[in-house]
N, C-alpha and C. Protein backbone atom coordinates (compact mmCIF):
# COMPACT_ATOMS: atom_id res chain seq x y z
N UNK A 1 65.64 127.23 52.69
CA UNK A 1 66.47 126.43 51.82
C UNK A 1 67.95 126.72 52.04
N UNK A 2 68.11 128.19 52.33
CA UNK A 2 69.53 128.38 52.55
C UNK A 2 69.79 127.84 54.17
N UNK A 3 69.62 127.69 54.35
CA UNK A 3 69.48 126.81 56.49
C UNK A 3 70.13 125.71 55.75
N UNK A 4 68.73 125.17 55.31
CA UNK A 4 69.08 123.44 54.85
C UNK A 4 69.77 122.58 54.82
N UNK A 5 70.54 123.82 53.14
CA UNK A 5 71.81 123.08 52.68
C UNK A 5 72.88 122.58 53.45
N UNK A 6 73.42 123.76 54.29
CA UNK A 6 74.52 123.86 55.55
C UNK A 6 74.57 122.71 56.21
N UNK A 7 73.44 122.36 56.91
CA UNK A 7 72.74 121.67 57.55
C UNK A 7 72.66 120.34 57.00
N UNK A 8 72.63 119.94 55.72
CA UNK A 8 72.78 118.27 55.18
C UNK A 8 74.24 118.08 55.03
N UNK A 9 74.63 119.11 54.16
CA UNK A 9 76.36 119.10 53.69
C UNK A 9 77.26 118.45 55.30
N UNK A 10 76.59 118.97 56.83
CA UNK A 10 77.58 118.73 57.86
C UNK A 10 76.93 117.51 58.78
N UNK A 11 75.86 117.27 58.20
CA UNK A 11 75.01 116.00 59.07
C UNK A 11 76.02 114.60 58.60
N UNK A 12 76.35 114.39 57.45
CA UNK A 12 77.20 113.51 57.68
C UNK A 12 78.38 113.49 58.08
N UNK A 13 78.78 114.66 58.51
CA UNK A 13 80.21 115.05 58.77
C UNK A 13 79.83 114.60 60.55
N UNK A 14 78.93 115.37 60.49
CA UNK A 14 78.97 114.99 62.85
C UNK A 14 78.29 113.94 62.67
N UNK A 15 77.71 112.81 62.01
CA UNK A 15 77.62 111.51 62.21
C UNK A 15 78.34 110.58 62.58
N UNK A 16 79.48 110.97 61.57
CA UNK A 16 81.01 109.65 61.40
C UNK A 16 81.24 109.87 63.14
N UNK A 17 81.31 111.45 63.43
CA UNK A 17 81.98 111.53 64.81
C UNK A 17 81.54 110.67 65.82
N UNK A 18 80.20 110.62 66.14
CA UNK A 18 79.06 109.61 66.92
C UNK A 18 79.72 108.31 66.61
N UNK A 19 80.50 107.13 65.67
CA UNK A 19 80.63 106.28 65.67
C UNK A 19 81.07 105.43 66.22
N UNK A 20 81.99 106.08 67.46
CA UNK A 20 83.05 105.57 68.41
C UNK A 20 82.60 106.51 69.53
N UNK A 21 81.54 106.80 70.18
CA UNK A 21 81.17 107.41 71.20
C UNK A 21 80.87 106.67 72.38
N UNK A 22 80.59 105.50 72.19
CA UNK A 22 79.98 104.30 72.84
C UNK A 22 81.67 103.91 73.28
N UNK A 23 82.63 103.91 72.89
CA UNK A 23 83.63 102.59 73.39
C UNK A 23 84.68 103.93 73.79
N UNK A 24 83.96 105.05 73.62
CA UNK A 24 84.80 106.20 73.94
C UNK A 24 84.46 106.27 75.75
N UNK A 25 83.40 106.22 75.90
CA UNK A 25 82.25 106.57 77.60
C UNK A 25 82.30 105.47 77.85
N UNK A 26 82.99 103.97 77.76
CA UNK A 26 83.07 102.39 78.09
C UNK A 26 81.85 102.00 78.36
N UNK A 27 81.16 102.00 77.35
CA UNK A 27 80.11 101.22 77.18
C UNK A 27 79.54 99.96 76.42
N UNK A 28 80.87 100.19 76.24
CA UNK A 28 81.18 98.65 74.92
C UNK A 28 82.42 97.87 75.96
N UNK A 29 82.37 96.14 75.64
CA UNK A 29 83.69 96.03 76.14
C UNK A 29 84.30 95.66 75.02
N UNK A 30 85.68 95.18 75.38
CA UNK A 30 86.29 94.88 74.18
C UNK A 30 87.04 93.30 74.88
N UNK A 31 86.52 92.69 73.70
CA UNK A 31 87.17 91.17 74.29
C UNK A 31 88.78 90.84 74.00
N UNK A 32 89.12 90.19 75.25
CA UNK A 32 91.09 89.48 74.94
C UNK A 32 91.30 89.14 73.56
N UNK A 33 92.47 89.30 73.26
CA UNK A 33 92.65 89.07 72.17
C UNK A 33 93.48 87.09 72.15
N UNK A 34 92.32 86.51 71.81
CA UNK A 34 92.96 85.56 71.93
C UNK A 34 93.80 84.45 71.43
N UNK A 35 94.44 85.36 70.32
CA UNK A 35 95.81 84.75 69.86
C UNK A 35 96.96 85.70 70.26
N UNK A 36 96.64 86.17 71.19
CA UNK A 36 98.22 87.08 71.48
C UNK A 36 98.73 86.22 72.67
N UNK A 37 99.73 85.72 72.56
CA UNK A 37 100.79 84.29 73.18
C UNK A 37 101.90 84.86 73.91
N UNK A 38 101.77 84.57 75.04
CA UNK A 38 103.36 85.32 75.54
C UNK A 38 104.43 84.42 75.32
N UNK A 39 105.76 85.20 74.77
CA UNK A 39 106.65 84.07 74.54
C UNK A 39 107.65 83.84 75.64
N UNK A 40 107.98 82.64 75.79
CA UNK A 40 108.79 82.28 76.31
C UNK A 40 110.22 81.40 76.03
N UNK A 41 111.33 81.92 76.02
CA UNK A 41 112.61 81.27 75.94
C UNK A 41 112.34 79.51 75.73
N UNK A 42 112.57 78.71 74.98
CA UNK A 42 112.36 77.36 74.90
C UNK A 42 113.20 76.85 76.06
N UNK A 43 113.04 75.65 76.62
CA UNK A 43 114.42 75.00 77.55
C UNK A 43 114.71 73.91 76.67
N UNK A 44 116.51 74.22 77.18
CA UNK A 44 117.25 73.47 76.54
C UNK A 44 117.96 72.37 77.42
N UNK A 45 118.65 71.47 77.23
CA UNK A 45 119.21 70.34 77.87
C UNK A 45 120.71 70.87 77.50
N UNK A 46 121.94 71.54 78.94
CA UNK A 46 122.81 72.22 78.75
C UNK A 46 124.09 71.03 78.60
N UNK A 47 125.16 71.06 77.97
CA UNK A 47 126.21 70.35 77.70
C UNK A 47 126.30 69.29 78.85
N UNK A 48 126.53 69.84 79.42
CA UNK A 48 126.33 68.62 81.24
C UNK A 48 125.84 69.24 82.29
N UNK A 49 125.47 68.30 83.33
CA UNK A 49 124.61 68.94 84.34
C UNK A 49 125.47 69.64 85.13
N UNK A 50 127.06 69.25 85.12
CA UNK A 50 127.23 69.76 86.34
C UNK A 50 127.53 71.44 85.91
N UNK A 51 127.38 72.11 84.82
CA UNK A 51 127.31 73.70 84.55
C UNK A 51 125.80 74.17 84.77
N UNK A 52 125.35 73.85 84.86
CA UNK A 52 123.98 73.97 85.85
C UNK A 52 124.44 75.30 86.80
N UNK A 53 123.84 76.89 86.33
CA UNK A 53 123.77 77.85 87.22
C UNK A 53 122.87 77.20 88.11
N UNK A 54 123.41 78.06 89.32
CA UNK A 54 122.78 77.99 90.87
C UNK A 54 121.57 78.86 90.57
N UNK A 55 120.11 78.22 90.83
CA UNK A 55 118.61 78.72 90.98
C UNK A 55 118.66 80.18 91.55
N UNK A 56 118.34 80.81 90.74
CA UNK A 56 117.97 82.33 92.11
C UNK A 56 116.56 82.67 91.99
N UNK A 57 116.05 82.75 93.36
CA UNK A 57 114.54 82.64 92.95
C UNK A 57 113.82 83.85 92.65
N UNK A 58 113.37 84.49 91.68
CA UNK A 58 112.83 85.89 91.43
C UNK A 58 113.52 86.20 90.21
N UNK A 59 114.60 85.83 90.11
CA UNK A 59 115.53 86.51 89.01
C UNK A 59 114.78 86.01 87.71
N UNK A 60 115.49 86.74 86.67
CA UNK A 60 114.74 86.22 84.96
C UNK A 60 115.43 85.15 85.00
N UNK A 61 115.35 84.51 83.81
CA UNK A 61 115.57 83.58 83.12
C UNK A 61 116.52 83.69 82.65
N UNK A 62 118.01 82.54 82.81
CA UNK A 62 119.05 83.54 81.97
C UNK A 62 118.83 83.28 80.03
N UNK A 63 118.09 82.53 79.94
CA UNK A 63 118.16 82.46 77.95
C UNK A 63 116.94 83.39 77.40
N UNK A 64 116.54 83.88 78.53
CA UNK A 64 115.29 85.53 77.90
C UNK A 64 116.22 86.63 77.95
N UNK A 65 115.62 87.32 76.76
CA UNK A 65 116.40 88.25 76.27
C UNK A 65 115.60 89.29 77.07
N UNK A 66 116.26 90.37 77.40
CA UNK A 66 115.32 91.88 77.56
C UNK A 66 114.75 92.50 76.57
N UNK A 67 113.87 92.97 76.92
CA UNK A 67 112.76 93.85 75.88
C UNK A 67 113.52 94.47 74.70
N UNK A 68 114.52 95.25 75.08
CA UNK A 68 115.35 95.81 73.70
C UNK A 68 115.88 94.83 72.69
N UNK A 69 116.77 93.40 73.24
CA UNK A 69 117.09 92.67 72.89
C UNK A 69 116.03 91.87 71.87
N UNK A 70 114.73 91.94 72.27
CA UNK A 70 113.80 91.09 71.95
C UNK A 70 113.32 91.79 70.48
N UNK A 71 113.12 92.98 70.72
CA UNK A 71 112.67 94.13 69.93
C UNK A 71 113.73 94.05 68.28
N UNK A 72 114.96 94.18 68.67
CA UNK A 72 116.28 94.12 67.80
C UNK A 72 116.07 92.62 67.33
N UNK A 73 116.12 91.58 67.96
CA UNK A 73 115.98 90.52 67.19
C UNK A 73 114.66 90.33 66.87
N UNK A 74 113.33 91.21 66.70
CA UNK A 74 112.89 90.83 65.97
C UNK A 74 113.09 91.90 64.46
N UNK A 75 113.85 93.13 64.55
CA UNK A 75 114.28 93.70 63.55
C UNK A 75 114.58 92.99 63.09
N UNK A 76 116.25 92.27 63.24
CA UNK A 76 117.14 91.92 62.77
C UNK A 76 117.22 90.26 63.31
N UNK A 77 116.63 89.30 62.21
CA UNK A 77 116.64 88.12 63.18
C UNK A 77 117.37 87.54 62.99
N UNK A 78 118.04 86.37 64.00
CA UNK A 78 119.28 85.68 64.10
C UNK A 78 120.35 86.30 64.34
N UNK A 79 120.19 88.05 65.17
CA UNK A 79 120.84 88.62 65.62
C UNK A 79 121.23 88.33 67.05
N UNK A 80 120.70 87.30 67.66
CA UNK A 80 121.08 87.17 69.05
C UNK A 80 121.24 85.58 69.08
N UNK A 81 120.94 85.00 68.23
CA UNK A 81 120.57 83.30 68.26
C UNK A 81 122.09 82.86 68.15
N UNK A 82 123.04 83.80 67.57
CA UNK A 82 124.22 83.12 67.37
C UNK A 82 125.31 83.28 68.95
N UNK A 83 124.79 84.49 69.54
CA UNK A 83 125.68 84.57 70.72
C UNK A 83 125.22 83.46 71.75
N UNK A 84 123.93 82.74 71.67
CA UNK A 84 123.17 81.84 72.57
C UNK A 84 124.31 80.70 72.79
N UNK A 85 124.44 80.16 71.60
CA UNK A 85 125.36 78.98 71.29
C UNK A 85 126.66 78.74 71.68
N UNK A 86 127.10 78.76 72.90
CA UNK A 86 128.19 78.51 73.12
C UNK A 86 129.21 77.25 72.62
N UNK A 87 128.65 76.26 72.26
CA UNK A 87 129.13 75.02 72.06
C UNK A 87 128.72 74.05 71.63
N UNK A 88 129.44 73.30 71.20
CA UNK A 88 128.81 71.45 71.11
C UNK A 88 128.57 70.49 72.26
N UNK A 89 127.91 69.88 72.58
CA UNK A 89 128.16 69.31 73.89
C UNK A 89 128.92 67.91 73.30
N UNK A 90 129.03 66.90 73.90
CA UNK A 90 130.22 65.61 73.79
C UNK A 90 129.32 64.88 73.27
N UNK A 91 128.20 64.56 73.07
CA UNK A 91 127.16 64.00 72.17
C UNK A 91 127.00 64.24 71.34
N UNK A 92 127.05 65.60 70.61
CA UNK A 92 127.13 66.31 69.83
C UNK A 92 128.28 66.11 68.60
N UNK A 93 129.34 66.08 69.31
CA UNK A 93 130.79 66.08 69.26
C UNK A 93 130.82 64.60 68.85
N UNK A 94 130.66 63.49 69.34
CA UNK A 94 130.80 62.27 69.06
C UNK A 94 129.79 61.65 67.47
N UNK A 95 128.54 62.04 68.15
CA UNK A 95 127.62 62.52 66.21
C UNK A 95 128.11 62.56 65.53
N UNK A 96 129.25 63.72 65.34
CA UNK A 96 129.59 64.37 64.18
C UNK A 96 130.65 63.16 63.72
N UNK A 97 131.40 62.96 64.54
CA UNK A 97 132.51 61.96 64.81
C UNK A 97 132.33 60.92 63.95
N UNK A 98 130.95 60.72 64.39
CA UNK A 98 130.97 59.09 63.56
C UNK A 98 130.30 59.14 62.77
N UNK A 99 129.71 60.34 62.35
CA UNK A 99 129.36 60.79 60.17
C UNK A 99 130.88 60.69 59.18
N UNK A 100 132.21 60.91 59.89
CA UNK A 100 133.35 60.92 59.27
C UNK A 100 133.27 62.12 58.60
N UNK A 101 132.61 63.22 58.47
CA UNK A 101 132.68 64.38 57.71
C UNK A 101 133.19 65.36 59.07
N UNK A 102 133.95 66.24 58.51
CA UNK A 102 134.84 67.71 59.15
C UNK A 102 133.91 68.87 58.81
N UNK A 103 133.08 69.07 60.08
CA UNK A 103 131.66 69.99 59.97
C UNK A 103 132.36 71.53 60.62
N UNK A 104 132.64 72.59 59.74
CA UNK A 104 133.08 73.95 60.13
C UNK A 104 132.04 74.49 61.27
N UNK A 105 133.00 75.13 62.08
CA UNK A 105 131.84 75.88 63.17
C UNK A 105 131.20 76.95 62.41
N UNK A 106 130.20 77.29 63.50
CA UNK A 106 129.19 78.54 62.69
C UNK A 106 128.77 77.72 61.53
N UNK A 107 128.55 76.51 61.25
CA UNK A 107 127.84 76.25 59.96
C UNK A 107 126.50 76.33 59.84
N UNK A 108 125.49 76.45 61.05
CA UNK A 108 124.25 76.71 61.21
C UNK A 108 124.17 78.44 60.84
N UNK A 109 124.66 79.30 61.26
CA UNK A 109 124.59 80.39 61.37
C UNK A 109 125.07 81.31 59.82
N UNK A 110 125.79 80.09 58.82
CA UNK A 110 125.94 80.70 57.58
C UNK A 110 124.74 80.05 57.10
N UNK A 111 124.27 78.92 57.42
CA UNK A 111 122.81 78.09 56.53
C UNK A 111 122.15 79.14 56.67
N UNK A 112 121.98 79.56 58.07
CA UNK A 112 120.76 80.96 58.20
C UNK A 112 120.73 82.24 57.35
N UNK A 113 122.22 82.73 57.34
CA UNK A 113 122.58 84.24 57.26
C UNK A 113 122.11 83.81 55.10
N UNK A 114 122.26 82.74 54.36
CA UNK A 114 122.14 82.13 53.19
C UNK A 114 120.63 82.15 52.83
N UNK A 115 120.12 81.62 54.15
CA UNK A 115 118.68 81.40 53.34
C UNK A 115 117.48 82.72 53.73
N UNK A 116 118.24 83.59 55.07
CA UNK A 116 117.49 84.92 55.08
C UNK A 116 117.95 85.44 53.72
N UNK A 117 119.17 85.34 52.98
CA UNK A 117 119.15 86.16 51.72
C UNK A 117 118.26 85.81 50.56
N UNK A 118 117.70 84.73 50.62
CA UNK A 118 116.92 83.98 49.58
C UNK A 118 115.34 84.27 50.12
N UNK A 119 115.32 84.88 50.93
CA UNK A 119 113.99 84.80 51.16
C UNK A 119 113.11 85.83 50.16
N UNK A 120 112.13 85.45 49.65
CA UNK A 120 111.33 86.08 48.62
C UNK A 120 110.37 87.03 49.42
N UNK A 121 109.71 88.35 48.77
CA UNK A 121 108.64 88.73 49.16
C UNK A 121 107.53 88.56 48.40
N UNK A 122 106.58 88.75 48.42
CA UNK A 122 105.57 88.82 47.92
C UNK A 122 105.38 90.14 47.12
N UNK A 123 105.09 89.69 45.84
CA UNK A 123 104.81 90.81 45.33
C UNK A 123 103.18 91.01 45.08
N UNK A 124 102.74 92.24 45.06
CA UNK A 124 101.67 92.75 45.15
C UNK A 124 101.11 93.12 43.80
N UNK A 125 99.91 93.39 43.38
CA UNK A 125 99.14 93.33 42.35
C UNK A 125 99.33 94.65 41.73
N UNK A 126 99.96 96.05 42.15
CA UNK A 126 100.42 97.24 42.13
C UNK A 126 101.74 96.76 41.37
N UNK A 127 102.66 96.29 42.47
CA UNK A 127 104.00 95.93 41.84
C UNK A 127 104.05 95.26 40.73
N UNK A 128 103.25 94.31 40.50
CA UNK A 128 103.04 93.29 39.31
C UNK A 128 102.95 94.54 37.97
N UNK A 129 102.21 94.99 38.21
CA UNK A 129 101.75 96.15 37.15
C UNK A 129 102.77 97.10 37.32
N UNK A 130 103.07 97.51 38.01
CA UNK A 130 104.24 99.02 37.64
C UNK A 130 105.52 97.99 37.14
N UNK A 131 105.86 97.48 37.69
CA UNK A 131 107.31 96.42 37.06
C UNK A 131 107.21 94.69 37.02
N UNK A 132 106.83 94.91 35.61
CA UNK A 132 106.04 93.62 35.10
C UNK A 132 107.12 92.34 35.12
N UNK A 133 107.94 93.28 34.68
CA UNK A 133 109.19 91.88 34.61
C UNK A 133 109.82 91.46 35.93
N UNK A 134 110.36 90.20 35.37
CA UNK A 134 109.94 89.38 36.80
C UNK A 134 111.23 89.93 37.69
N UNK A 135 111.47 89.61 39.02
CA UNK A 135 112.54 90.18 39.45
C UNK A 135 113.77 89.08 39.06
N UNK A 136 115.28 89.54 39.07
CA UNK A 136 116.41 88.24 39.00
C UNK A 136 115.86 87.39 40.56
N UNK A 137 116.52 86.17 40.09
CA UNK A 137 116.44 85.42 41.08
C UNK A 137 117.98 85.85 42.03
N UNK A 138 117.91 85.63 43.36
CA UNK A 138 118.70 86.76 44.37
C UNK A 138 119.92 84.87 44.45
N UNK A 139 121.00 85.66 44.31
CA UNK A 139 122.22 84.46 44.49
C UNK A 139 122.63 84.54 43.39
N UNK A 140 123.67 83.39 42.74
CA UNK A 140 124.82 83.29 42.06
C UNK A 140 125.08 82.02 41.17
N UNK A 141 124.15 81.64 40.38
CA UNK A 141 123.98 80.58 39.85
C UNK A 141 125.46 79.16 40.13
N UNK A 142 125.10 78.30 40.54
CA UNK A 142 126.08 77.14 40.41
C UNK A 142 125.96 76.22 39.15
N UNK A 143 127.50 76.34 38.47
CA UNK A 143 127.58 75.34 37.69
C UNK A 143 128.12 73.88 37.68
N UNK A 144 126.59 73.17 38.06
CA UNK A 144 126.54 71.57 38.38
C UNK A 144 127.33 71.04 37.97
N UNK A 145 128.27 71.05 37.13
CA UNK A 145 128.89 69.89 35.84
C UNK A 145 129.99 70.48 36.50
N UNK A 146 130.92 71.76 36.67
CA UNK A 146 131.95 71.67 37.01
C UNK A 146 132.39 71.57 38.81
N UNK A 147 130.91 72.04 39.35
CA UNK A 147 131.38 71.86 41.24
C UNK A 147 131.20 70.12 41.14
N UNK A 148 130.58 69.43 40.13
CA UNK A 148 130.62 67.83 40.52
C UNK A 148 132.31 67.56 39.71
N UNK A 149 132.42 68.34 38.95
CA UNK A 149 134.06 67.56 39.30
C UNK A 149 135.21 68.19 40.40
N UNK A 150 134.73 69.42 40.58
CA UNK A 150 135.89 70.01 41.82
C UNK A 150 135.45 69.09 42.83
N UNK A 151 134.08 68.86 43.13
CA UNK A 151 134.01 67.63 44.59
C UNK A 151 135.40 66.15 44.29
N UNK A 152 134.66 65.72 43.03
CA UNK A 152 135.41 64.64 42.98
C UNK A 152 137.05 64.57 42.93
N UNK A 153 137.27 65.83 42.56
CA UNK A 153 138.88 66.02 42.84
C UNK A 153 139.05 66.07 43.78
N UNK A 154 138.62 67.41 44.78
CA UNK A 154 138.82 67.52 46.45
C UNK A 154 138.65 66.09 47.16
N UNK A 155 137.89 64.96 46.54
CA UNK A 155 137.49 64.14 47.25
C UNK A 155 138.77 62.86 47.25
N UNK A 156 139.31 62.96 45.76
CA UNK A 156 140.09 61.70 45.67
C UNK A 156 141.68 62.43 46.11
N UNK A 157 142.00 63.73 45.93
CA UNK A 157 143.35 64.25 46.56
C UNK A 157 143.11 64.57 48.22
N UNK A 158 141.88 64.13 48.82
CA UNK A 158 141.54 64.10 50.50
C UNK A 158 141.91 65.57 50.87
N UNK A 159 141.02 66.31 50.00
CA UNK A 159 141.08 67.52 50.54
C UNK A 159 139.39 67.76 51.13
N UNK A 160 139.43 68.59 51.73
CA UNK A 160 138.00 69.26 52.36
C UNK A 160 137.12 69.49 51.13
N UNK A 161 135.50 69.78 51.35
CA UNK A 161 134.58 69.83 50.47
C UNK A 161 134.89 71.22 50.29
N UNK A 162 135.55 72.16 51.02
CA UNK A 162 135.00 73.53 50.81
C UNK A 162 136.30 74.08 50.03
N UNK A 163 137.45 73.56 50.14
CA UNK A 163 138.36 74.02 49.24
C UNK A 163 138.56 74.19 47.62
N UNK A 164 138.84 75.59 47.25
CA UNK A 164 138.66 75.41 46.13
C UNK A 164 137.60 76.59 45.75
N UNK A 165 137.57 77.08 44.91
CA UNK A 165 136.01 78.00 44.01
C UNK A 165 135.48 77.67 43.32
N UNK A 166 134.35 77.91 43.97
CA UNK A 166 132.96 77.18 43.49
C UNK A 166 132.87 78.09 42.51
N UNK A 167 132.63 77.39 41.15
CA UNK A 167 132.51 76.98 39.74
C UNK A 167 130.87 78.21 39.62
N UNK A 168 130.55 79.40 39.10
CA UNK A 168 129.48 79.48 38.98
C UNK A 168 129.47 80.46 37.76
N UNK A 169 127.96 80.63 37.36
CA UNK A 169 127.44 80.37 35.67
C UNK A 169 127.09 82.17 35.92
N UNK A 170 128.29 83.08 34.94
CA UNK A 170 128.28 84.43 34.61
C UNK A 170 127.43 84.86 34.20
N UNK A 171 125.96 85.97 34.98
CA UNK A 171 124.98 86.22 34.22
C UNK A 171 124.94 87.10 33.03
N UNK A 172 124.84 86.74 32.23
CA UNK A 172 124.70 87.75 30.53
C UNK A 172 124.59 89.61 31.02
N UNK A 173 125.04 90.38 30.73
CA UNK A 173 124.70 91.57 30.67
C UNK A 173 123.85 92.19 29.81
N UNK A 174 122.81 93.01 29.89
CA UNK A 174 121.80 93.69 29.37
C UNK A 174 122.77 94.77 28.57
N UNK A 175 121.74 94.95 27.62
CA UNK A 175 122.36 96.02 26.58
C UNK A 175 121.04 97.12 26.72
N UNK A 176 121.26 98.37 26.60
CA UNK A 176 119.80 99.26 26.08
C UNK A 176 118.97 98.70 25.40
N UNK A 177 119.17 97.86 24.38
CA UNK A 177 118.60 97.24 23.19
C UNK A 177 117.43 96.18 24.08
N UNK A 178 117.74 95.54 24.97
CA UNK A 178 117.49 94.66 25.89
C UNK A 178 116.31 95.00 26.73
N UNK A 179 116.49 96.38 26.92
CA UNK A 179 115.49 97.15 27.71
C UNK A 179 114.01 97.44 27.43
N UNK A 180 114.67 97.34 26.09
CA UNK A 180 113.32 97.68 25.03
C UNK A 180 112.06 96.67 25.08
N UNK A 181 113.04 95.43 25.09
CA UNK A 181 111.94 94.28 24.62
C UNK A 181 110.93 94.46 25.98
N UNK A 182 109.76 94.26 25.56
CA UNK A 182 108.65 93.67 26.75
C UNK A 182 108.34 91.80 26.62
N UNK A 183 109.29 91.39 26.37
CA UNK A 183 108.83 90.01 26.85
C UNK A 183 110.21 89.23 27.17
């Protein structure tokens, strides 16, 4: 009986080990994984043909990034998307032209840098329970009633949409007292 015990207490212990013995000695295979996609740089249609780099055959791609590069923008994304952009092309340029609106450069690249700040996470069923209350909503509330009359001023003295401070709604400050409540 004293053998025994020893002896059951470690039988499940050198079992677990046996579980991966088979794909350890390749006796198992293991199939492609077949959603792993290699990426590739999109092609683009460049301002005009005649800036068309000269073909070199073997060389990369010049709009692929290197591995580090790739790695960092996927840390940090829209960290490389803005140096890509050199320009408008004359199609581009003429578009804008005949909307009659005065479109600031980099205006794609603040839409972005705006709505990565808005991006929500998911909260988890842990988090829900340790901090019940809900999180603030992330930004700076706008007050509708007064940016619709700064437009209409900027608009009838023919000034730009962006001139001017945007009008927005001061969030209340919490008191201790505040802290207290659960609802």
């Amino acid at each position: 009986m004293k053998i025994l015990s020893p002896i059951l207490l470690l039988a499940p212990l050198l079992l677990v080990g046996c579980g991966d013995s088979a794909r350890t000695f390749g006796l198992t295979r293991d199939a492609p994984d077949e959603f792993q996609v290699t990426t590739r740089a999109p092609l683009s249609m460049p301002p005009s043909l005649g800036q068309l780099p000269t073909p070199r055959p073997g060389a990369s791609r010049p709009q692929e990034l290197s591995a580090r590069e790739q790695a960092e923008s996927t840390l940090v994304p829209g960290s490389f998307s803005a140096g890509q952009r050199a320009g408008q092309s004359s199609g581009e340029r003429a578009l804008l032209s005949s909307t009659g609106t005065n479109v600031p450069d980099g205006i794609r690249d603040r839409v972005d840098e705006e709505s990565m700040r808005l991006e929500r996470v998911n909260r988890s069923i842990v988090d829900q329970a340790l901090f019940w209350r809900p999180t603030p909503e992330p930004g700076i509330p706008v007050d509708a009633a007064r940016e619709s009359q700064r437009l209409r001023e900027n608009a009838a003295l023919g000034r730009g949409l962006s001139e001017g401070q945007t009008p927005i709604i001061q969030p209340q400050r919490r008191t201790w007292m505040d802290s207290l409540r659960f609802w």
